[in-house]
Protein backbone atom coordinates (compact mmCIF):
# COMPACT_ATOMS: atom_id res chain seq x y z
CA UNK A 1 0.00 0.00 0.00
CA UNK A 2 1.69 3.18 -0.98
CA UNK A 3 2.73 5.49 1.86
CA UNK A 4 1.70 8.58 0.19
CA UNK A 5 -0.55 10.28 -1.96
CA UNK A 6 1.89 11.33 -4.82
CA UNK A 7 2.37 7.42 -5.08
CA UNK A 8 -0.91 6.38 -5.71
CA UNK A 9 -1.74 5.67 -9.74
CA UNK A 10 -4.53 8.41 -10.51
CA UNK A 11 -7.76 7.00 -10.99
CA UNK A 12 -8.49 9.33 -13.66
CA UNK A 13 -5.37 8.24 -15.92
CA UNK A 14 -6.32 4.59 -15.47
CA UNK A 15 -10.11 5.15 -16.58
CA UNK A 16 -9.37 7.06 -19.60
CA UNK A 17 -6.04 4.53 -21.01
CA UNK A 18 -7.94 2.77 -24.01
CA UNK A 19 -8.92 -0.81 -22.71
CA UNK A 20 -7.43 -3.79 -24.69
CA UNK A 21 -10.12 -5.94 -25.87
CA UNK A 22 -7.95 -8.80 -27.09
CA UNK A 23 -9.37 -11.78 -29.19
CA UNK A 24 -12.66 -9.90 -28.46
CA UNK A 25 -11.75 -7.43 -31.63
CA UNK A 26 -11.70 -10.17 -33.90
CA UNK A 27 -15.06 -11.74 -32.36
CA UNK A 28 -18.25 -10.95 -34.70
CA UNK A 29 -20.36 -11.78 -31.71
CA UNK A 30 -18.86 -9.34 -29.45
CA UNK A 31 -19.69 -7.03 -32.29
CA UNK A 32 -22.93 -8.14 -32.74
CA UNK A 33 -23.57 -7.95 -28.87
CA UNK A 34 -22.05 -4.24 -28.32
CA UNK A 35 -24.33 -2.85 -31.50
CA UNK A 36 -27.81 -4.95 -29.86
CA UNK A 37 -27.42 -3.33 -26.64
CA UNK A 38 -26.64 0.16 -28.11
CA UNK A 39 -29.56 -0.47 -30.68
CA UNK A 40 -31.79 -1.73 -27.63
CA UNK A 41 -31.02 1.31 -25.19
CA UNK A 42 -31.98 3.84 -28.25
CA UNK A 43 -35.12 1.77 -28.46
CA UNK A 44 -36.08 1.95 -25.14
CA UNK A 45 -35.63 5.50 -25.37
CA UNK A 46 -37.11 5.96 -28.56
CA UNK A 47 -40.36 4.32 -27.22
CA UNK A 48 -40.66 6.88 -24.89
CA UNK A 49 -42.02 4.64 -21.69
CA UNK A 50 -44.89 3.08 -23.89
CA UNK A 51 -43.83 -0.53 -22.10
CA UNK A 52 -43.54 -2.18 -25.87
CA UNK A 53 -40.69 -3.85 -25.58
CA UNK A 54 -38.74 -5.04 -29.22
CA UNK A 55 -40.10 -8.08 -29.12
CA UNK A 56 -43.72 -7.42 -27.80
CA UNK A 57 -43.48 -5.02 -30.73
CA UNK A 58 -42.25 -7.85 -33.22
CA UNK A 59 -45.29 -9.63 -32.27
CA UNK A 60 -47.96 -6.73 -33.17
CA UNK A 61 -46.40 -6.01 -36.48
CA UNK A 62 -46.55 -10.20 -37.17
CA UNK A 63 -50.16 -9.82 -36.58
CA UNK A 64 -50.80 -6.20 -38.01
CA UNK A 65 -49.31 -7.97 -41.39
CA UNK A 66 -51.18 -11.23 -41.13
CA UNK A 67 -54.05 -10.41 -39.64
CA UNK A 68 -56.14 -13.98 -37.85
CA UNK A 69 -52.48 -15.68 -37.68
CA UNK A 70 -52.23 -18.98 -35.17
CA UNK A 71 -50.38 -18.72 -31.87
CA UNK A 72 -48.56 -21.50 -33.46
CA UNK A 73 -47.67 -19.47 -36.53
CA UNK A 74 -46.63 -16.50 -34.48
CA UNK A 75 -44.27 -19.10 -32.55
CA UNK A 76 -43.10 -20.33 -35.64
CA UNK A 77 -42.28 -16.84 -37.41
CA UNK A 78 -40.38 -15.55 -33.82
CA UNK A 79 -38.75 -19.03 -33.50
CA UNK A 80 -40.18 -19.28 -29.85
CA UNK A 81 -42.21 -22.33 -28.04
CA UNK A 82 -45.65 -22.03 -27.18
CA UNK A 83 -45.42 -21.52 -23.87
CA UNK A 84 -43.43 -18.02 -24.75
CA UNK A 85 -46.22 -17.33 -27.25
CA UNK A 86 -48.77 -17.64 -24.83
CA UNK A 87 -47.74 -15.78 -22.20
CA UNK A 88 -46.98 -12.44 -24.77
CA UNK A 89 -50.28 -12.93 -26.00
CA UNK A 90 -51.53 -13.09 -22.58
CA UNK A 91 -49.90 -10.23 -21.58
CA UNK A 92 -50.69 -7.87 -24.94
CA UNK A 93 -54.25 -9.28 -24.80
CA UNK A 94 -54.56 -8.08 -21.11
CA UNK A 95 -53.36 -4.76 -22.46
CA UNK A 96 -56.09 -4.35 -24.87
CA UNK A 97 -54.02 -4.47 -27.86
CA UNK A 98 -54.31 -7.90 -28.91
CA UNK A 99 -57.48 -9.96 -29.51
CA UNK A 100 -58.29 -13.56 -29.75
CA UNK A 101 -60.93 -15.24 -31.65
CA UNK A 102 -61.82 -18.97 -32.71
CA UNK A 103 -60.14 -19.76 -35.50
CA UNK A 104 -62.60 -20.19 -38.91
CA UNK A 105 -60.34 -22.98 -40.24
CA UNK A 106 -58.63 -24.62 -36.50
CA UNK A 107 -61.23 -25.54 -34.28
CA UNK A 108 -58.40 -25.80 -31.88
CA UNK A 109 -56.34 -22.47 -32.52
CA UNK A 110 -57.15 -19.17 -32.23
CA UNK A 111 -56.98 -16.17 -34.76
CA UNK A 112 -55.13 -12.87 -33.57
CA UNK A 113 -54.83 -9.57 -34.32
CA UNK A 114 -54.73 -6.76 -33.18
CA UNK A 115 -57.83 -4.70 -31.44
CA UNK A 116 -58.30 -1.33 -31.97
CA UNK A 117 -56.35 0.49 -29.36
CA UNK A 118 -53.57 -2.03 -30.75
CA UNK A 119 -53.95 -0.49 -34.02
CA UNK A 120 -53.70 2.78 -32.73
CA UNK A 121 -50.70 2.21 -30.44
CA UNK A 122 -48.95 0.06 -33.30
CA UNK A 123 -48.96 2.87 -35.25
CA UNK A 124 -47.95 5.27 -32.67
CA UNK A 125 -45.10 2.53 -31.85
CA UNK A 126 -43.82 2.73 -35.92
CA UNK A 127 -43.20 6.46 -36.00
CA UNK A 128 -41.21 6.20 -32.98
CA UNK A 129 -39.14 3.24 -34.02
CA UNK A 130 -39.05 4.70 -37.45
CA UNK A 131 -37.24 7.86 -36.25
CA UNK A 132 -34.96 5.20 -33.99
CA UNK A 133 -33.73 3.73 -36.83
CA UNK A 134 -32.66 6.21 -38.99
CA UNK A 135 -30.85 7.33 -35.75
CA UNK A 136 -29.41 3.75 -35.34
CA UNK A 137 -28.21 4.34 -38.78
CA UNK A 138 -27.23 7.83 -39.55
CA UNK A 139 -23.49 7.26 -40.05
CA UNK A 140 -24.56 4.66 -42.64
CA UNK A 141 -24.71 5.17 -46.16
CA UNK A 142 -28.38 4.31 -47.96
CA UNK A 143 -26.11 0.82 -49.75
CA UNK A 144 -23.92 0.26 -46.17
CA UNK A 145 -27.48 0.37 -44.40
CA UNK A 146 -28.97 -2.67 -47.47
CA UNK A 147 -25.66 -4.10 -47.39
CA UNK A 148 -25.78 -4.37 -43.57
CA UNK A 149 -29.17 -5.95 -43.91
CA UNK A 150 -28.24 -8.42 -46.46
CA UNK A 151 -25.28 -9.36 -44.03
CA UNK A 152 -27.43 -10.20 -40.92
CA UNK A 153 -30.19 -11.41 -42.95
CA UNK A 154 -27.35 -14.22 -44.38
CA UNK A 155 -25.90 -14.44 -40.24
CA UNK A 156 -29.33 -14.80 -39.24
């Protein structure tokens, strides 16, 4: 333990010295991890304390495009189980936003889609993630932005 002050390393030197990040650097999943949870924290912000989260918002645009969708085909499309399924639904559908009916082909399944306070909120929900992404993606280029698409479409 140093004796004096003047001996000490400074705290502030330390915490600004770039950090070596190793084999991470070369590690497309570290990259892919540091841009989700930059991406997700704009989200959050971006939704402004709505309480969609991504993928509770994932789910109403699935059923805002195919409206009277299974459960089952919702689990399918998010590549989740049915328990998972059930419980968002549960949870959107206790919300108001998210309706279920009998099925008019599946005795057994149920239709979705959205009710319309979902509508309404989906489409409040859009602008705002809208405006989030081209945020997410100013300091891309209209082609880096596709060919950054095509890239995690093909990683996907």
């Amino acid at each position: 333990m140093p004796r004096h002050e003047s001996e000490r390393p400074a705290r502030a030197t330390l915490s600004r010295a770039p950090l070596a990040r190793g084999v991470l650097e070369d590690l497309l999943g570290y990259h892919l991890r540091r841009a989700q949870v930059a991406v997700f924290r704009d989200f959050a912000a971006s939704m402004g304390g709505n309480g969609l989260a991504p993928g509770q918002l994932g789910v109403l645009a699935l059923i805002q495009a195919n409206p009277a969708m299974s459960q089952s085909t919702l689990g399918r499309a998010m590549g989740v189980d049915r328990s998972t399924v059930v419980a968002v639904i549960d949870r959107l559908e206790s919300r108001g936003l998210v309706e279920r009916a009998p099925s008019s082909t599946d005795r057994r399944s149920y239709a979705l889609r959205l009710s319309a306070e979902g509508v309404l909120r989906f489409a409040e929900a859009l602008k705002r993630v809208r405006a989030h992404e081209r945020r997410i993606a100013r300091r891309l280029s209209m082609a880096e932005r596709a060919q950054l698409m095509e890239l995690l479409r093909r990683v996907g």
